[in-house]
C-alpha atoms as a PDB file:
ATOM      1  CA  UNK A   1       0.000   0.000   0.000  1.00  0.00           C
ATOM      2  CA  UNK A   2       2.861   2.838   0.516  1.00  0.00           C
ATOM      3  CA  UNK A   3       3.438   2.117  -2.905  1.00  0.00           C
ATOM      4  CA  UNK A   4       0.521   3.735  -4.494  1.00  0.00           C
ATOM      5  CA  UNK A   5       0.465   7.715  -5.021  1.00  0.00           C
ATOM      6  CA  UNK A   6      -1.510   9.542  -2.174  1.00  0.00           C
ATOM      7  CA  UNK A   7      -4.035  11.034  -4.886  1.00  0.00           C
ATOM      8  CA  UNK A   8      -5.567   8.171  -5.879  1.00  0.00           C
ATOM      9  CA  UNK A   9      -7.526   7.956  -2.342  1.00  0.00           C
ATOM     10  CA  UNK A  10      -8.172  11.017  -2.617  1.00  0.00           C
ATOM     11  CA  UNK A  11      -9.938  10.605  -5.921  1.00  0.00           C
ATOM     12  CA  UNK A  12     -11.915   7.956  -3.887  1.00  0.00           C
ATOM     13  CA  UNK A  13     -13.289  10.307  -1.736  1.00  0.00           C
ATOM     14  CA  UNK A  14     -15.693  12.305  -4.317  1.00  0.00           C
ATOM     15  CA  UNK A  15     -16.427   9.105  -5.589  1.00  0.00           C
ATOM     16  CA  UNK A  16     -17.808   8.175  -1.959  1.00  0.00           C
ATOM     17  CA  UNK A  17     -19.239  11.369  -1.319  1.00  0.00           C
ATOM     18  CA  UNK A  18     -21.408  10.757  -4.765  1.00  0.00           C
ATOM     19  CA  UNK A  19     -22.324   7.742  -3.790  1.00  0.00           C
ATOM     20  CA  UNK A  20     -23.704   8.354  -0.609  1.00  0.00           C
ATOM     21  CA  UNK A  21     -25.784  11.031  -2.445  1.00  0.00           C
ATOM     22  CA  UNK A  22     -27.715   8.509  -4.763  1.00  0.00           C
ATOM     23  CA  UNK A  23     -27.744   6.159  -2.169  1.00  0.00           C
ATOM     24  CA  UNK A  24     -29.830   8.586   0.655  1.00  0.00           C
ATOM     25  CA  UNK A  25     -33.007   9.591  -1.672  1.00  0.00           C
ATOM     26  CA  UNK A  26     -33.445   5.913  -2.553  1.00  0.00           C
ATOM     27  CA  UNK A  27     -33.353   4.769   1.054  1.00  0.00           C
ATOM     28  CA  UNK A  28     -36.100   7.898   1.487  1.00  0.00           C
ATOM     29  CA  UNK A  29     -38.344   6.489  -0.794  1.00  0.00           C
ATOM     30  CA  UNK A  30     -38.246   2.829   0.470  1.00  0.00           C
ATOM     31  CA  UNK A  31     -41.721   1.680   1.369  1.00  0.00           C
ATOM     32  CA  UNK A  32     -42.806   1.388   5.052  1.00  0.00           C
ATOM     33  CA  UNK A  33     -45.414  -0.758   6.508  1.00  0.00           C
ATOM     34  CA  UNK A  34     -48.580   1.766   6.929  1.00  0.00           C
ATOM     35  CA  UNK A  35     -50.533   2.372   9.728  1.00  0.00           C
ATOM     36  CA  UNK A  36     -54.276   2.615  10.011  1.00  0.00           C
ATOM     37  CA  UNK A  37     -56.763   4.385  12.292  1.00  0.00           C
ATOM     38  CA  UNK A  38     -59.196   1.931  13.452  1.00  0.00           C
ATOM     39  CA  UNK A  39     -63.162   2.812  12.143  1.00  0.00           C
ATOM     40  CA  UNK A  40     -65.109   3.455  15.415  1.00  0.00           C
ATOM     41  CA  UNK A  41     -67.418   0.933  17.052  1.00  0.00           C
ATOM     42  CA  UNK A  42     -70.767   0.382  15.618  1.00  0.00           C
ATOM     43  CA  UNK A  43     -71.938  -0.844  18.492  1.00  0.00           C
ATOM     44  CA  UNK A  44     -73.594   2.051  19.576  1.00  0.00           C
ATOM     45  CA  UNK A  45     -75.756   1.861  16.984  1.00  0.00           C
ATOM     46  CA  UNK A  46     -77.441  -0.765  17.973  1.00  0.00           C
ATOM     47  CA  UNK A  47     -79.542  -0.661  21.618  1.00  0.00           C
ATOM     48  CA  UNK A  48     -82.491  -2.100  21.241  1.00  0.00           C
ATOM     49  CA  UNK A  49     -86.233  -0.431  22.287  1.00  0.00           C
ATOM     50  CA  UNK A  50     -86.487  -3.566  24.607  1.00  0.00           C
ATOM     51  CA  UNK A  51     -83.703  -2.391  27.049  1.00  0.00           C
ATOM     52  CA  UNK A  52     -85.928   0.067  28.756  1.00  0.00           C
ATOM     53  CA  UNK A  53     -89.207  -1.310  30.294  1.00  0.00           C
ATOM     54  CA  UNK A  54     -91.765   1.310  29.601  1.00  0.00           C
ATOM     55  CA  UNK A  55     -94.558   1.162  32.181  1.00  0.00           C
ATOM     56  CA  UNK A  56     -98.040   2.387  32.708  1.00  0.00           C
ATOM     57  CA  UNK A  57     -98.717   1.336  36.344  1.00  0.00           C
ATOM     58  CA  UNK A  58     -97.871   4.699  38.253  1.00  0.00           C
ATOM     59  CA  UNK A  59    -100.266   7.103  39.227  1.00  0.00           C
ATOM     60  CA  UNK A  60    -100.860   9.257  35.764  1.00  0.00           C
ATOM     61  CA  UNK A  61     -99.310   7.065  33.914  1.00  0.00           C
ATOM     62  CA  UNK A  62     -99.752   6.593  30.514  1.00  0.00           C
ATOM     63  CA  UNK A  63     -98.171   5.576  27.437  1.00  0.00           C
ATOM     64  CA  UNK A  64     -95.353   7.478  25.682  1.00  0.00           C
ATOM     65  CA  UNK A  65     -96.446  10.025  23.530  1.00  0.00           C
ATOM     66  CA  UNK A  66     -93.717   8.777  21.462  1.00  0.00           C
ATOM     67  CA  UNK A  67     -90.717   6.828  21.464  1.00  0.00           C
ATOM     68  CA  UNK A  68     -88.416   7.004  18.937  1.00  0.00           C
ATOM     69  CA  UNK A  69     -84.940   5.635  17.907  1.00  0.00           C
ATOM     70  CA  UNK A  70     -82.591   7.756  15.588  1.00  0.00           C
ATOM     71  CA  UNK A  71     -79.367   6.058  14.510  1.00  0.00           C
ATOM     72  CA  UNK A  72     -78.674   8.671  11.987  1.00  0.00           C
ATOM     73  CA  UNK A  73     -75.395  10.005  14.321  1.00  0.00           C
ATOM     74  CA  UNK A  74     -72.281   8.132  15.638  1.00  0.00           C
ATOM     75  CA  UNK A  75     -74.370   7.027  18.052  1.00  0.00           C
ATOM     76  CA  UNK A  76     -78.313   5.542  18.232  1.00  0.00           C
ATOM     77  CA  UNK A  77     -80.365   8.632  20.312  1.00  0.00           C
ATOM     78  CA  UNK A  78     -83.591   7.192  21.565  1.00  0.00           C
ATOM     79  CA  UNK A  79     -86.295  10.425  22.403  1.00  0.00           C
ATOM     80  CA  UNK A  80     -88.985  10.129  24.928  1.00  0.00           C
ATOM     81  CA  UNK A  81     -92.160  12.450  24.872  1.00  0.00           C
ATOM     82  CA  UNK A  82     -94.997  12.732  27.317  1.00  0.00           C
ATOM     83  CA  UNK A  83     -97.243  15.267  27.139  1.00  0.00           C
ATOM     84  CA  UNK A  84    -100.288  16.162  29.639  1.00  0.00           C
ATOM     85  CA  UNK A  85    -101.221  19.433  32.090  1.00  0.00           C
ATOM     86  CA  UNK A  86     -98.535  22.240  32.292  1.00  0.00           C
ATOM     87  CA  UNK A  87     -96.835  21.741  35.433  1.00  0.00           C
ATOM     88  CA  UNK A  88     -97.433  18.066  36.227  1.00  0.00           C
ATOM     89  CA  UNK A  89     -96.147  16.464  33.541  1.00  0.00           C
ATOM     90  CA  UNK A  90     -92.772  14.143  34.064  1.00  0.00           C
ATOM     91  CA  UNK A  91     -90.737  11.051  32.999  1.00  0.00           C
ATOM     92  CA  UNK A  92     -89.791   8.785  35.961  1.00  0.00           C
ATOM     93  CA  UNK A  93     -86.977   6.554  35.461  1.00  0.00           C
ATOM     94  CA  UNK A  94     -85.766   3.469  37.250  1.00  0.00           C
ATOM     95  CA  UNK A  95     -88.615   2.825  39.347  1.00  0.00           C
ATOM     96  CA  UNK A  96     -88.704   6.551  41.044  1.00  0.00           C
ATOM     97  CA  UNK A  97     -84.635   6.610  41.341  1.00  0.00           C
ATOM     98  CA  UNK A  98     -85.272   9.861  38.983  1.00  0.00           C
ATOM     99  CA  UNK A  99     -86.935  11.402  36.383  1.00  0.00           C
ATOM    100  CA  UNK A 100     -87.329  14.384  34.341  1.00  0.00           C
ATOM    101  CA  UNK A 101     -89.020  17.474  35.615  1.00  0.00           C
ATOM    102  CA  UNK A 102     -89.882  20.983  35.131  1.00  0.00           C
ATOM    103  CA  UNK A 103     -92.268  20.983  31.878  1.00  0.00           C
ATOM    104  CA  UNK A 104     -93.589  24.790  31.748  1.00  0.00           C
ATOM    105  CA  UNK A 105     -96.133  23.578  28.532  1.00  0.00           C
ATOM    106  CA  UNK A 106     -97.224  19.986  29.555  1.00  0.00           C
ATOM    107  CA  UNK A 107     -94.703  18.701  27.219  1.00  0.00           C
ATOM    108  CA  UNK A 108     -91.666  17.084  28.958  1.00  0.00           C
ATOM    109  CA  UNK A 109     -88.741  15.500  26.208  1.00  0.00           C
ATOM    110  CA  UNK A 110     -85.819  13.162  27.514  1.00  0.00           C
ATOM    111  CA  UNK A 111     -83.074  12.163  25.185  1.00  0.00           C
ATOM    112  CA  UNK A 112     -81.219   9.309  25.651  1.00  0.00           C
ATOM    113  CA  UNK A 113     -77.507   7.767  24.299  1.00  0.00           C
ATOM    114  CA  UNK A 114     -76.980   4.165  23.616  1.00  0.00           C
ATOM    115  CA  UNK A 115     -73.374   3.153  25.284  1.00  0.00           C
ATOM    116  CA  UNK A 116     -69.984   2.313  23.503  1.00  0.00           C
ATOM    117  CA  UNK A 117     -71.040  -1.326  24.229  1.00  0.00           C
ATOM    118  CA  UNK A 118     -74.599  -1.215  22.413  1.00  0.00           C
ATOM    119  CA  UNK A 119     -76.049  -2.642  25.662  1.00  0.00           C
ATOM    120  CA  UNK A 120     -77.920  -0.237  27.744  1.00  0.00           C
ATOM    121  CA  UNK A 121     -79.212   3.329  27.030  1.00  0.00           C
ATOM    122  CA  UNK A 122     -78.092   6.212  29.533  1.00  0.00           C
ATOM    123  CA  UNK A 123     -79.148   9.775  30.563  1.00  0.00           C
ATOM    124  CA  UNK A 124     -75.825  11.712  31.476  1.00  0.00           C
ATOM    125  CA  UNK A 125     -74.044   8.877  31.641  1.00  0.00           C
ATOM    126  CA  UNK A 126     -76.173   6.737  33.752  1.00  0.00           C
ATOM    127  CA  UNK A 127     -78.179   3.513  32.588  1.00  0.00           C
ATOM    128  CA  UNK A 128     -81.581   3.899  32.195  1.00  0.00           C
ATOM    129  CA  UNK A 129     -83.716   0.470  32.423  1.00  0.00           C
ATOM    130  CA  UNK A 130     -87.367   1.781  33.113  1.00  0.00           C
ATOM    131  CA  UNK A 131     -89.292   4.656  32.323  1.00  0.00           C
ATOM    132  CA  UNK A 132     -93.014   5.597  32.937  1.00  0.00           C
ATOM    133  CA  UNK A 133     -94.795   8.702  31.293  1.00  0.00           C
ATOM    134  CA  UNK A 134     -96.617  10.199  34.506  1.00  0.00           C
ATOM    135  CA  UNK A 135     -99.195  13.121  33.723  1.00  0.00           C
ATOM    136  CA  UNK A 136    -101.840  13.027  36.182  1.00  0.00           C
ATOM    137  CA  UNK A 137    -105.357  13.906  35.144  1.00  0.00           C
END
C-alpha cells in the first residue's frame, strides 16, 4: 500500500461522497409498513327499544307520547315524549330513582344515548332500564 500515489484515495473520496448522495433519496423512498386508524365501534348503533321497560302502572301514567330511535349520528339517540297538564307532567326513570321534571307547557322530552357497548341506554351517563310517562289527570 505505501506504494501507491496519495491522490488516488483522494480521488476515492468524491467518488464516496457521490455515492452516498444517490444512495440517501433511494433509502427515502423505500416503502414502510402503513398504519391505520381503526373505524369506530358500531356498536352504539345498535340498543335495542327492549332495554328500557316502559310502564303504565304509576299514578298518571300513561303511554309514551312517542318513542323514537334515531341512529342517523355516531351514536343511536332514543327520544322520549310525554305530554299532559302544564306543570305536572314528568318522565320517571328506574322505578322513582329519577326522572325528568320541570315541563312549563305539559310537554316534557328526555333524550337518551346508547353506550360504547350497544347494551344499555343512559341519561348523562347513567343507565336507564325503566321509564313511565306520569301526567296526572
Amino acid at each position: 500500500f505505501a506504494s501507491q500515489p496519495r491522490h488516488s484515495i483522494a480521488m476515492l473520496l468524491p467518488l464516496l461522497l457521490l455515492l452516498s448522495l444517490v444512495t440517501y433519496p433511494v433509502d427515502s423512498c423505500m416503502a414502510t409498513p402503513g398504519t391505520s386508524t381503526p373505524a369506530p365501534s358500531t356498536a352504539c348503533r345498535n340498543c335495542a327499544m327492549n332495554l328500557i321497560r316502559v310502564t303504565t302502572t304509576g299514578a298518571g301514567g300513561k303511554p309514551m307520547t312517542s318513542d323514537n330511535i334515531d341512529t342517523s349520528g355516531t351514536c343511536a339517540m332514543r327520544t322520549m315524549v310525554c305530554t299532559g297538564a302544564a306543570g305536572q307532567t314528568f318522565i320517571e326513570m328506574n322505578g322513582g330513582l329519577g326522572g325528568t321534571f320541570g315541563d312549563t307547557n305539559g310537554v316534557v322530552t328526555v333524550v337518551l344515548t346508547c353506550n360504547a357497548a350497544g347494551t344499555e341506554w343512559q341519561l348523562m351517563g347513567a343507565p336507564v332500564t325503566q321509564a313511565e310517562c306520569s301526567a296526572p289527570p
